[in-house]
N, C-alpha and C. Protein backbone atom coordinates (compact mmCIF):
# COMPACT_ATOMS: atom_id res chain seq x y z
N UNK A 1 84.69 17.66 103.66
CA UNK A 1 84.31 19.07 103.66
C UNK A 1 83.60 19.37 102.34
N UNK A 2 82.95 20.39 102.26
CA UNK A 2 81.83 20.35 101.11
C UNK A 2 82.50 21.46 100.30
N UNK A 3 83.27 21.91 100.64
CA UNK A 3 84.25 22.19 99.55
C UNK A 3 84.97 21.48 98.74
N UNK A 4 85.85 20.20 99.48
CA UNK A 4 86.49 19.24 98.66
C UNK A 4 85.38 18.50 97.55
N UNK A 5 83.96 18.41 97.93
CA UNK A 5 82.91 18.03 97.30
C UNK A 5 82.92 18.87 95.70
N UNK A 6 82.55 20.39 96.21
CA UNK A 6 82.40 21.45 94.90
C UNK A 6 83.65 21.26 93.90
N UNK A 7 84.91 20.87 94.57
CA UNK A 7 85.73 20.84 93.60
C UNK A 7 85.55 20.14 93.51
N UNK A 8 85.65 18.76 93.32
CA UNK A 8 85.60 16.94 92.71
C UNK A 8 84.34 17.56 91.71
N UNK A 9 83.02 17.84 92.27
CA UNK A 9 82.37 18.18 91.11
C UNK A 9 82.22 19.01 90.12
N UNK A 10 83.00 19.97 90.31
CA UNK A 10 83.14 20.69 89.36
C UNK A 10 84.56 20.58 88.21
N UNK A 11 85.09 19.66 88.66
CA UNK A 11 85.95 19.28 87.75
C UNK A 11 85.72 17.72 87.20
N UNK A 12 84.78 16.78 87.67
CA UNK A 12 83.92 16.03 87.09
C UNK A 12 83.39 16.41 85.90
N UNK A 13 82.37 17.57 86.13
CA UNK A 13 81.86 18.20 85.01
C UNK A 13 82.47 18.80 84.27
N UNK A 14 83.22 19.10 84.32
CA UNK A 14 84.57 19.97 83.09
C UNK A 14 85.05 18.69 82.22
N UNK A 15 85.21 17.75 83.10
CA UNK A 15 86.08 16.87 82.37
C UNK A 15 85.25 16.23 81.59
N UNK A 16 83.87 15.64 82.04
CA UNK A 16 82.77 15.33 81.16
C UNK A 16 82.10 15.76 79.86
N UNK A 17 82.14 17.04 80.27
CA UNK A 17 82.03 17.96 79.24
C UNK A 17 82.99 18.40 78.20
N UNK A 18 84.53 18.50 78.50
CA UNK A 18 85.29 17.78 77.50
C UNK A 18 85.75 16.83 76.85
N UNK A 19 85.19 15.65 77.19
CA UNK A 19 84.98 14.24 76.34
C UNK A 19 83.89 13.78 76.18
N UNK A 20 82.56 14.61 76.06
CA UNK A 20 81.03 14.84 75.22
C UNK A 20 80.73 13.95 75.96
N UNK A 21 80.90 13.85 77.40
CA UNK A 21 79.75 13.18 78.15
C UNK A 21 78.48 13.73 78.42
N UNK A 22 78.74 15.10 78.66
CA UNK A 22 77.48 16.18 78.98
C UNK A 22 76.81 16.42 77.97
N UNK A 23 77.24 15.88 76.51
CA UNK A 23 75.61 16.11 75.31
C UNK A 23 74.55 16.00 75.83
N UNK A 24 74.06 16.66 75.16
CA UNK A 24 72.09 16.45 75.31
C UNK A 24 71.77 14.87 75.22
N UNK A 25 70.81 15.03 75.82
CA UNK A 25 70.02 13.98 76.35
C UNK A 25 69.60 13.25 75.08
N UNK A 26 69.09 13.40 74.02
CA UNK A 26 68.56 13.07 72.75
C UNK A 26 70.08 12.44 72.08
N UNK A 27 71.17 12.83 72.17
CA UNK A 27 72.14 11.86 72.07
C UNK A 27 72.90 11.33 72.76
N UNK A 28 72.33 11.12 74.00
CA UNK A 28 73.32 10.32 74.91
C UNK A 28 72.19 10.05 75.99
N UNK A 29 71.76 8.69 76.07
CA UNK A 29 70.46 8.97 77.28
C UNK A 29 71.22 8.59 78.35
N UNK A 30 70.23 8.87 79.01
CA UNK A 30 71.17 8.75 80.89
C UNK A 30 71.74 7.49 81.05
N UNK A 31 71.97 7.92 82.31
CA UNK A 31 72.59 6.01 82.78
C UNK A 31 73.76 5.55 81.97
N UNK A 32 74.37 6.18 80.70
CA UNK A 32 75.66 4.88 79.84
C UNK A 32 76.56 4.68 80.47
N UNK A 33 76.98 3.87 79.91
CA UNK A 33 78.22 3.55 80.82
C UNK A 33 79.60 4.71 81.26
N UNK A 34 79.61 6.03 80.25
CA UNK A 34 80.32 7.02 80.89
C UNK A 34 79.88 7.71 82.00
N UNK A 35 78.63 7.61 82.39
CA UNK A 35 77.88 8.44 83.34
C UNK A 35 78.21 7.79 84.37
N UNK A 36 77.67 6.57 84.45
CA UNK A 36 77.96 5.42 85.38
C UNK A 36 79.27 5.54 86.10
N UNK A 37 80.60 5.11 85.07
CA UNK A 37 81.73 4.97 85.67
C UNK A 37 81.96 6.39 86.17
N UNK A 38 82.04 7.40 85.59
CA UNK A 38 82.38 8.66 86.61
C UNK A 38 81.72 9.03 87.35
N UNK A 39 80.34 8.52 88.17
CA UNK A 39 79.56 8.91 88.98
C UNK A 39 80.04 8.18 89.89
N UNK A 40 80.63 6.51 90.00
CA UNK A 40 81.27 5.82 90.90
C UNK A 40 82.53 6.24 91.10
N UNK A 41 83.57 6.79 90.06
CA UNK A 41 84.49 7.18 90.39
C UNK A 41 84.57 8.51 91.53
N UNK A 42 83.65 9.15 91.06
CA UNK A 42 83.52 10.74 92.17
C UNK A 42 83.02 10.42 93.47
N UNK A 43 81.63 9.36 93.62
CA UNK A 43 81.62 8.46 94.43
C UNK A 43 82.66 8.33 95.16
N UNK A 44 83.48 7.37 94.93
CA UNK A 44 84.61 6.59 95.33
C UNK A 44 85.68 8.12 95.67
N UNK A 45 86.13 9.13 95.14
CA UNK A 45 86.73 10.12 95.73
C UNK A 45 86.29 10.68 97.19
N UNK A 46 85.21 11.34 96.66
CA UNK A 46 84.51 12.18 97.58
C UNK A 46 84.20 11.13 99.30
N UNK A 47 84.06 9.79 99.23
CA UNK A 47 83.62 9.08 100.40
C UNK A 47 85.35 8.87 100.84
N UNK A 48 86.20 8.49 100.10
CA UNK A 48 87.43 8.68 100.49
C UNK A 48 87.68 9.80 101.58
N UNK A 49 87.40 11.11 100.77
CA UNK A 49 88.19 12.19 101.63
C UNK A 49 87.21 12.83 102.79
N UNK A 50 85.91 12.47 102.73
CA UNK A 50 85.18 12.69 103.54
C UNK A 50 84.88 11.85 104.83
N UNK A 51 85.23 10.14 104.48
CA UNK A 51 84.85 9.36 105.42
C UNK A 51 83.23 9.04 105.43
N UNK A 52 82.29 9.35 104.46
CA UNK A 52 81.23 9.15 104.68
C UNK A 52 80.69 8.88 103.14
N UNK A 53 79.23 8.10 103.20
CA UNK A 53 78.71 7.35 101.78
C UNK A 53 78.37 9.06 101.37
N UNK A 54 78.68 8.79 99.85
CA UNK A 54 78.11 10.10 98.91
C UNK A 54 77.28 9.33 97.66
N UNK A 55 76.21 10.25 97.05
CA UNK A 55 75.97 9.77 95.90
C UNK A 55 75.72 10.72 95.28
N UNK A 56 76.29 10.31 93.78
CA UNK A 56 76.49 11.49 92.86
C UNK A 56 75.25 10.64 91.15
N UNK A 57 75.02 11.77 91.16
CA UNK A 57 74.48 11.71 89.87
C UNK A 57 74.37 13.02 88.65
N UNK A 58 75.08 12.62 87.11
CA UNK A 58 75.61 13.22 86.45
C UNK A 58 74.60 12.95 85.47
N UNK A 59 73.69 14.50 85.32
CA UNK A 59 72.48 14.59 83.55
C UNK A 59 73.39 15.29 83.06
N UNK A 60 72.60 15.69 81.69
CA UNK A 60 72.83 16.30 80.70
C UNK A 60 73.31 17.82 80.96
N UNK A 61 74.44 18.26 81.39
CA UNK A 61 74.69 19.48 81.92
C UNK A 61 74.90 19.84 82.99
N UNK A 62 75.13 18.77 83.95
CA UNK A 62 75.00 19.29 84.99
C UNK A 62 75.48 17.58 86.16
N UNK A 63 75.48 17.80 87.16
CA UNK A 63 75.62 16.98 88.37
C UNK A 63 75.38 17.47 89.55
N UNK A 64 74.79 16.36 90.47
CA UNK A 64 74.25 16.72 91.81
C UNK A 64 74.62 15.53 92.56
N UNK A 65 75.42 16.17 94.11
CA UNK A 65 76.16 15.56 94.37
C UNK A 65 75.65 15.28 96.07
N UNK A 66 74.75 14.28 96.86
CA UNK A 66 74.15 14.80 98.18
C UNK A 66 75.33 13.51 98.89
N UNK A 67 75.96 13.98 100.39
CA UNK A 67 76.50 13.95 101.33
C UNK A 67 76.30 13.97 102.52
N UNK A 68 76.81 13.70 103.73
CA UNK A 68 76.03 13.86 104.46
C UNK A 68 76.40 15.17 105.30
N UNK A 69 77.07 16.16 104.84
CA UNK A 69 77.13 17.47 104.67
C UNK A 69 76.16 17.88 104.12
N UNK A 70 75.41 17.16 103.02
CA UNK A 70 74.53 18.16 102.67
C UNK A 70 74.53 18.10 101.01
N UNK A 71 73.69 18.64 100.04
CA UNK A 71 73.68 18.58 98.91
C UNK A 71 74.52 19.72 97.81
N UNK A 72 74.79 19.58 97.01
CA UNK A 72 75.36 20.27 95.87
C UNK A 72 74.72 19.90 94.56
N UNK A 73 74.56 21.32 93.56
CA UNK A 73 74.17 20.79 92.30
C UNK A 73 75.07 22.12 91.56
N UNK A 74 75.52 21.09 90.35
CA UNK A 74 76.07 22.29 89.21
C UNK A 74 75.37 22.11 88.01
N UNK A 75 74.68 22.99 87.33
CA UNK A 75 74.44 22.93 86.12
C UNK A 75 75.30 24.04 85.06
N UNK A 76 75.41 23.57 83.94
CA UNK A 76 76.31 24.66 83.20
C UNK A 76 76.09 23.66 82.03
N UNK A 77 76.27 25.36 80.79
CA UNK A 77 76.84 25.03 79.42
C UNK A 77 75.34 25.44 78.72
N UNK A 78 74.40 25.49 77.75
CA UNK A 78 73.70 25.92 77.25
C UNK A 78 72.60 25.97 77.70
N UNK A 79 71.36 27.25 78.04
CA UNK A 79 70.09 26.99 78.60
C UNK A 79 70.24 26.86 79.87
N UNK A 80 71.58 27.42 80.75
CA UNK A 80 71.27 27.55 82.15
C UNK A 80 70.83 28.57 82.45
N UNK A 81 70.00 28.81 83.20
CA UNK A 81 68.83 29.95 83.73
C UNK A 81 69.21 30.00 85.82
N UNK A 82 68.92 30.84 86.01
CA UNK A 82 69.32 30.85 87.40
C UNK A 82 68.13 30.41 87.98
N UNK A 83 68.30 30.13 89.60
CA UNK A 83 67.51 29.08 90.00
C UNK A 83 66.45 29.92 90.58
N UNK A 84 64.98 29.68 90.94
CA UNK A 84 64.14 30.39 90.76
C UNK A 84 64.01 31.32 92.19
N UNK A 85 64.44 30.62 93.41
CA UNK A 85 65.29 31.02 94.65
C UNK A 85 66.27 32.10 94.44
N UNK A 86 66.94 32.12 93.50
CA UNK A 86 68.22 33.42 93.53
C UNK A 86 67.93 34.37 94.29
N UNK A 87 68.18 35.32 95.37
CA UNK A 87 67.90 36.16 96.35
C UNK A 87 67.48 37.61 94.82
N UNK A 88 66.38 38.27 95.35
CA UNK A 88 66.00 39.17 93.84
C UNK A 88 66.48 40.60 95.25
N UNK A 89 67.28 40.35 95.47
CA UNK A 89 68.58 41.73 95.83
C UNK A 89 69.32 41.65 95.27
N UNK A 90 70.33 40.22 94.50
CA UNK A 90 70.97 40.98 94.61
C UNK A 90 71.16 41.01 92.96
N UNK A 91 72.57 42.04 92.83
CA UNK A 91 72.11 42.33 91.08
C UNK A 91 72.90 40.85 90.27
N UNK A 92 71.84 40.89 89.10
CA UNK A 92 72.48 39.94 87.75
C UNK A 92 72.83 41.16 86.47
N UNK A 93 73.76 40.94 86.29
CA UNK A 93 74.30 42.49 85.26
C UNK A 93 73.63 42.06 84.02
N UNK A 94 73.04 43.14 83.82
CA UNK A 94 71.84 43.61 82.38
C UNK A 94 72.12 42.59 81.48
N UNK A 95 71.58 42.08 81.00
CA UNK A 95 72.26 41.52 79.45
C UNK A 95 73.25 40.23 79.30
N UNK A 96 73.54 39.92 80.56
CA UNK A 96 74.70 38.79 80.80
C UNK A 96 74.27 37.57 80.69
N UNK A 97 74.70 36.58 79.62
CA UNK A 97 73.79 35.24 80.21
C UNK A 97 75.12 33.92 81.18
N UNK A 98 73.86 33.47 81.39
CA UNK A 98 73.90 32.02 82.58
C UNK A 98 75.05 31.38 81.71
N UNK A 99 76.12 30.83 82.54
CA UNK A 99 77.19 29.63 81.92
C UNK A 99 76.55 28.64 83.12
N UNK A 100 76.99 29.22 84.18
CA UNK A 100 76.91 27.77 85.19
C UNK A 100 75.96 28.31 86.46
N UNK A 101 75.61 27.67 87.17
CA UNK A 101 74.65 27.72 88.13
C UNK A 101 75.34 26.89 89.11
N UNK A 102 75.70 26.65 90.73
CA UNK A 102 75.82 25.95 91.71
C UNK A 102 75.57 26.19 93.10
N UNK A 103 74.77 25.16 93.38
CA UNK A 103 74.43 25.47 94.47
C UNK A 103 74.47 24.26 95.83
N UNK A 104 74.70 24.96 96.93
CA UNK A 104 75.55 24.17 98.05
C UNK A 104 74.47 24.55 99.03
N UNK A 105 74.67 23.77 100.28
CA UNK A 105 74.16 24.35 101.64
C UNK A 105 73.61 25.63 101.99
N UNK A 106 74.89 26.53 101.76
CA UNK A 106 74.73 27.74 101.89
C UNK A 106 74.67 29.02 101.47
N UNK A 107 74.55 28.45 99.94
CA UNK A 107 74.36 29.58 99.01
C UNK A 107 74.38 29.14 97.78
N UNK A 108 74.52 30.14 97.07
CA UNK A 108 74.87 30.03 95.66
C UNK A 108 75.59 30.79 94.89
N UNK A 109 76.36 30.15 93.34
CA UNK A 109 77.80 30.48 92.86
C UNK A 109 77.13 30.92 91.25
N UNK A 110 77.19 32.11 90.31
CA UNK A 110 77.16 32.17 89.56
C UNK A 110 78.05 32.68 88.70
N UNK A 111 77.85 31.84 87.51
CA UNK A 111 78.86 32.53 86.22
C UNK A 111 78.25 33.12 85.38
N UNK A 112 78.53 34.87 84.76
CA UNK A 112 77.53 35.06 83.48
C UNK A 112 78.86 35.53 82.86
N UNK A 113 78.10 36.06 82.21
CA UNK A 113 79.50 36.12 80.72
C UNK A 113 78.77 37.80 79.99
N UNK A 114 79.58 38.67 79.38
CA UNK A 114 78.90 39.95 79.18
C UNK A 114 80.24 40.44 77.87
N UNK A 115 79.53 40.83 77.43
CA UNK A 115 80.25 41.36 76.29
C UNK A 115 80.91 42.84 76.88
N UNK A 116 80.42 43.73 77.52
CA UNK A 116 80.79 44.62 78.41
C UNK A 116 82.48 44.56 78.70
N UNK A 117 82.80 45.92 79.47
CA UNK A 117 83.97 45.99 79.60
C UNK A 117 83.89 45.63 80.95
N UNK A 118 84.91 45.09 81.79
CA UNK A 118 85.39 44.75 83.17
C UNK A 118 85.07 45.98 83.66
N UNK A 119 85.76 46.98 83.83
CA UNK A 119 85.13 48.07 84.59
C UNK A 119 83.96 49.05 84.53
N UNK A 120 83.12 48.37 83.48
CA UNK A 120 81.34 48.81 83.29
C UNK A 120 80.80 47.87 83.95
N UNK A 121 80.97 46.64 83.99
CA UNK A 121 80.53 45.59 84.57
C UNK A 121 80.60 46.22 86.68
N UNK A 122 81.75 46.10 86.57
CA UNK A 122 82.15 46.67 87.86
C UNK A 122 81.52 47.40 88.69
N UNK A 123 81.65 48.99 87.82
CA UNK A 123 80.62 50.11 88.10
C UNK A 123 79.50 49.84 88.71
N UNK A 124 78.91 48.69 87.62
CA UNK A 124 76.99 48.61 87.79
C UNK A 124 76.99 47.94 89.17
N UNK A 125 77.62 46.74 89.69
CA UNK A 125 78.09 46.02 90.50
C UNK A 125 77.92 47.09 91.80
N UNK A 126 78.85 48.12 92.15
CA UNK A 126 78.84 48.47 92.61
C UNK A 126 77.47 49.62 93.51
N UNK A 127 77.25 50.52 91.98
CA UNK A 127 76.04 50.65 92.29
C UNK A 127 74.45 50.20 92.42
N UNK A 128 74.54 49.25 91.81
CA UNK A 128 73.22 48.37 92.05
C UNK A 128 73.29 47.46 93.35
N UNK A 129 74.30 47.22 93.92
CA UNK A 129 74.76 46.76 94.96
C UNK A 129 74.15 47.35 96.27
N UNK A 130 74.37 48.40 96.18
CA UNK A 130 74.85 49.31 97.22
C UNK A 130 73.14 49.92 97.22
N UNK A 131 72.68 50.32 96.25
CA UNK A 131 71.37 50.38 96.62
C UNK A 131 69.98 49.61 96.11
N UNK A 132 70.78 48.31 96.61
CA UNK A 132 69.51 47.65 96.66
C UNK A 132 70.12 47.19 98.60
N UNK A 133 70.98 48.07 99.32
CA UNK A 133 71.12 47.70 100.72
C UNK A 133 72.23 47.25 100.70
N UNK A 134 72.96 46.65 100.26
CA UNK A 134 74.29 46.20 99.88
C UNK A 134 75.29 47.00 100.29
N UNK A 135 76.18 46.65 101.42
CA UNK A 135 77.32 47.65 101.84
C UNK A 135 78.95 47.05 101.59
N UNK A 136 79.50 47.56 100.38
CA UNK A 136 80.80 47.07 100.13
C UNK A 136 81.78 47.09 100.79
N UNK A 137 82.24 46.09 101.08
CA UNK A 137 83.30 45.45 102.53
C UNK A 137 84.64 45.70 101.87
N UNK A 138 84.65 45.63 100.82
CA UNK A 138 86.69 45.57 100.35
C UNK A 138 86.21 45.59 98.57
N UNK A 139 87.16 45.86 97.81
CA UNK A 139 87.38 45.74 96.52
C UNK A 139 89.03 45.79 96.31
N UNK A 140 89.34 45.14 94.72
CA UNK A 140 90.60 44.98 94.27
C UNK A 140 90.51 45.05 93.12
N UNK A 141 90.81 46.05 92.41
CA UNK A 141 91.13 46.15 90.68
C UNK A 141 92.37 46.30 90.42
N UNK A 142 93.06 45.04 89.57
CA UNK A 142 94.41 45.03 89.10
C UNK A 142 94.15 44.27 87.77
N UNK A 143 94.78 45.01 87.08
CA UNK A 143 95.10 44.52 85.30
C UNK A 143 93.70 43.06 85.00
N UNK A 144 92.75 43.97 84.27
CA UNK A 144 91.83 43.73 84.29
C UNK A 144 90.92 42.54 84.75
N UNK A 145 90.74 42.73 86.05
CA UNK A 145 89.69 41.91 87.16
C UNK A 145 89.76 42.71 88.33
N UNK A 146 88.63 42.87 88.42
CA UNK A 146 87.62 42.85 89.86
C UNK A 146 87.40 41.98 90.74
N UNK A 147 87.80 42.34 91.93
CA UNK A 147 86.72 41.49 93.05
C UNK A 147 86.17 42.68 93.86
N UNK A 148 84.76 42.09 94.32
CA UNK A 148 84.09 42.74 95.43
C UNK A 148 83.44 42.19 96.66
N UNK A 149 83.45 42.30 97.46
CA UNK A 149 82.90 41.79 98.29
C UNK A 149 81.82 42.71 99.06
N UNK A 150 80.27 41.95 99.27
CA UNK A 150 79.26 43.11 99.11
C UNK A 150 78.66 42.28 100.63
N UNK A 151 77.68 42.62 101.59
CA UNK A 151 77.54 42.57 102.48
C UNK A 151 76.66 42.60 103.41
N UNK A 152 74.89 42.10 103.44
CA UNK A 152 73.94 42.48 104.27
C UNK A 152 73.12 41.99 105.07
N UNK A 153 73.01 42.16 106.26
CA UNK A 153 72.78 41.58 107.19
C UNK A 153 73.79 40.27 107.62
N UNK A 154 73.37 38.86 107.30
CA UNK A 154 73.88 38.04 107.96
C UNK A 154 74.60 37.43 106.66
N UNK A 155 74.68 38.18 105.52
CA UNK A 155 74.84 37.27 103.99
C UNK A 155 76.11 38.16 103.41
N UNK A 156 76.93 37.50 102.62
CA UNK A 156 77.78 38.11 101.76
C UNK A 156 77.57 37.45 100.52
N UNK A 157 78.23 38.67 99.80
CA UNK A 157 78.03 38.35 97.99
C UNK A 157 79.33 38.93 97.54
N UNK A 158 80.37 37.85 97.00
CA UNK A 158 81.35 37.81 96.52
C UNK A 158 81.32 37.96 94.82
N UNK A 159 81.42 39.60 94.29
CA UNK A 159 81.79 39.16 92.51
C UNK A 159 83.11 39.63 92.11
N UNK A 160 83.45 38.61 91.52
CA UNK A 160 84.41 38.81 90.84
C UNK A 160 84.57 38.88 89.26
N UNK A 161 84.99 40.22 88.89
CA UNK A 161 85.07 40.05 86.85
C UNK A 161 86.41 40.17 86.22
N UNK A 162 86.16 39.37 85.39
CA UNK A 162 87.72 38.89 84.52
C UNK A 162 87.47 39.31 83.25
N UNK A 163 88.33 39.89 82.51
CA UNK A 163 88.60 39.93 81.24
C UNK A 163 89.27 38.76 80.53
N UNK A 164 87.69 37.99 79.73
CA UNK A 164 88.23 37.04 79.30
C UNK A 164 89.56 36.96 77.72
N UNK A 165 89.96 36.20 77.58
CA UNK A 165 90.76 36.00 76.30
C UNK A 165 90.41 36.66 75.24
N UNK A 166 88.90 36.79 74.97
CA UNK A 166 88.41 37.37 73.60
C UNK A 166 87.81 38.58 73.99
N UNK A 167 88.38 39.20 75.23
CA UNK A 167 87.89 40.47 75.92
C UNK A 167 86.07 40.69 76.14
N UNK A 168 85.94 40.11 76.26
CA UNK A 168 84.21 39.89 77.02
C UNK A 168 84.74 40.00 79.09
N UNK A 169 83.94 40.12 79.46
CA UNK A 169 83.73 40.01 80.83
C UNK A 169 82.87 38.62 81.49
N UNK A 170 83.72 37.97 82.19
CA UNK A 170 83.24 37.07 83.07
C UNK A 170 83.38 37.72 84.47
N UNK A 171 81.70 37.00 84.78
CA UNK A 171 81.28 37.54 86.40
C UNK A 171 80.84 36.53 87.23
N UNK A 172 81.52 36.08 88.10
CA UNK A 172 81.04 35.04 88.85
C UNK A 172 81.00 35.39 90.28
N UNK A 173 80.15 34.84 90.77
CA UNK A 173 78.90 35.48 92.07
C UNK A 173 79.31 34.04 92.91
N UNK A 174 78.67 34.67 93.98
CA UNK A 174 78.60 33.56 95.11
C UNK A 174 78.14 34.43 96.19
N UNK A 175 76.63 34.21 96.53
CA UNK A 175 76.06 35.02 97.87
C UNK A 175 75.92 33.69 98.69
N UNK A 176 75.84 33.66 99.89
CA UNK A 176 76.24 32.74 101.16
C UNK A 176 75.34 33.68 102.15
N UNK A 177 74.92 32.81 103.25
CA UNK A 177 74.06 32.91 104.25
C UNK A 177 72.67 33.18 104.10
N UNK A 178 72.24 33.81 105.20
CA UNK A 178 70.38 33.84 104.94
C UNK A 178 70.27 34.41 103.67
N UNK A 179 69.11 33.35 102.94
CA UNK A 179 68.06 34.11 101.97
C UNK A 179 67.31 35.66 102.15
N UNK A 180 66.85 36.65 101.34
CA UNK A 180 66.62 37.47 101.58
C UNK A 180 65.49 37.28 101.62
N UNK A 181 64.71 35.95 101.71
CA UNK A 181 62.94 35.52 102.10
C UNK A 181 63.43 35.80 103.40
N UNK A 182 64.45 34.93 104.11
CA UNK A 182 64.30 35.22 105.44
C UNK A 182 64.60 36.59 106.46
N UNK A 183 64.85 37.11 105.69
CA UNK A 183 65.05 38.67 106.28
C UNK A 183 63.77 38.89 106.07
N UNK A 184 62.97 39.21 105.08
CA UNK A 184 61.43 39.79 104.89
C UNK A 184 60.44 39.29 105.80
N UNK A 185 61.17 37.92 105.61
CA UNK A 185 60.19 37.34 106.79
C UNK A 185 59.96 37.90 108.28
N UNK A 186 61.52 37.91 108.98
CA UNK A 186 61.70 38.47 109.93
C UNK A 186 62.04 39.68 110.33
N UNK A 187 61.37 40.53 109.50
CA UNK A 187 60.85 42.08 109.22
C UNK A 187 59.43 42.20 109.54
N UNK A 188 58.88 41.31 108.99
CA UNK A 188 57.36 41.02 109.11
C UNK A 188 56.78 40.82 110.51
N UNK A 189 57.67 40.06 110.66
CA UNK A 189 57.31 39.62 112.07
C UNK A 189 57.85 40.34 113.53
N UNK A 190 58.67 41.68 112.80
CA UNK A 190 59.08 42.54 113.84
C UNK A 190 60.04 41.90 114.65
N UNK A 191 61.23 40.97 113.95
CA UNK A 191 62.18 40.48 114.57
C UNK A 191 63.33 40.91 113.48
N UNK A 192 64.60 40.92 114.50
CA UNK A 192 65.75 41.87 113.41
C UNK A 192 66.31 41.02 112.44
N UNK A 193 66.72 41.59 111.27
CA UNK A 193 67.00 40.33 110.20
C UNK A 193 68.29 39.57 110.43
């Protein structure tokens, strides 16, 4: 399942990244032998629990992981920028930058980080949401975090914000289903989105 996938890789990359596998490229070139062995090791997980060949490959920041489910990529940690695809409905809160970027089959997962308070963050969320077409399905605010769940046409967009440790706001996204190219598209063409 390409979930069991996102997690193996995303805790690949955590773990990499806490024993300076994920340095920059200028001190660590591709291919060493840490890249190697944990790319066979995740390998060797992921075909386990799936029953099918996977191949994984781990750069500087990031890993991409294709299956025969289908592909995954995570990038994270300095100079992640969102991917140039990001649906431009839905909102990225003012001022927040990129930690991680991932992206699966059917969507995509973001982390930004905001100096902001959890429930300013929230607010904007809500209303930038909502009118850029966005119809909010459920929310939950308890001792500081948010979730929302936002809603249009055939797509949902899940954010959730945390008050981190040093009181900043973390916001992590995940919109799923059609692109909002393909709604325009099939607007255009006088078919319903």
């Amino acid at each position: 399942m390409m979930t069991t996938t996102v997690r193996l890789a995303a805790a690949a990359t955590a773990l990499l990244v806490a024993v300076g596998c994920g340095r920059k490229e200028a001190a660590a070139p591709r291919g060493g032998a840490p890249e190697r062995a944990a790319e066979a090791l995740i390998e060797r997980a992921i075909e386990k629990d799936q029953g099918g060949k996977a191949d994984v490959d781990i750069t500087a920041g990031g890993i991409k992981v294709k299956t025969g489910e289908g592909e995954m990529e995570l990038n994270a940690g300095e100079g992640v920028k969102l991917p140039a695809d990001f649906p431009s409905d839905v909102t990225v809160y003012s001022g927040a930058k990129v930690r991680s970027v991932i992206k699966v089959p059917d969507g995509t997962g973001v982390v930004l980080e905001s100096g902001d308070a959890v429930a300013k963050v929230a607010a904007a969320y809500r209303e930038k949401m909502k009118a850029g077409g966005w119809a909010e399905e459920s929310a939950l605010d308890a001792e500081g975090q948010t979730a929302l769940v936002f809603t249009k046409a055939e797509r949902q967009c899940h954010v959730m914000v945390v008050k981190t440790d040093d009181g900043r706001s973390e916001i992590t996204m995940m919109v799923s289903g059609e692109k909002a190219d393909d709604e325009a598209a099939a607007a255009d063409a006088g078919e319903e989105p």
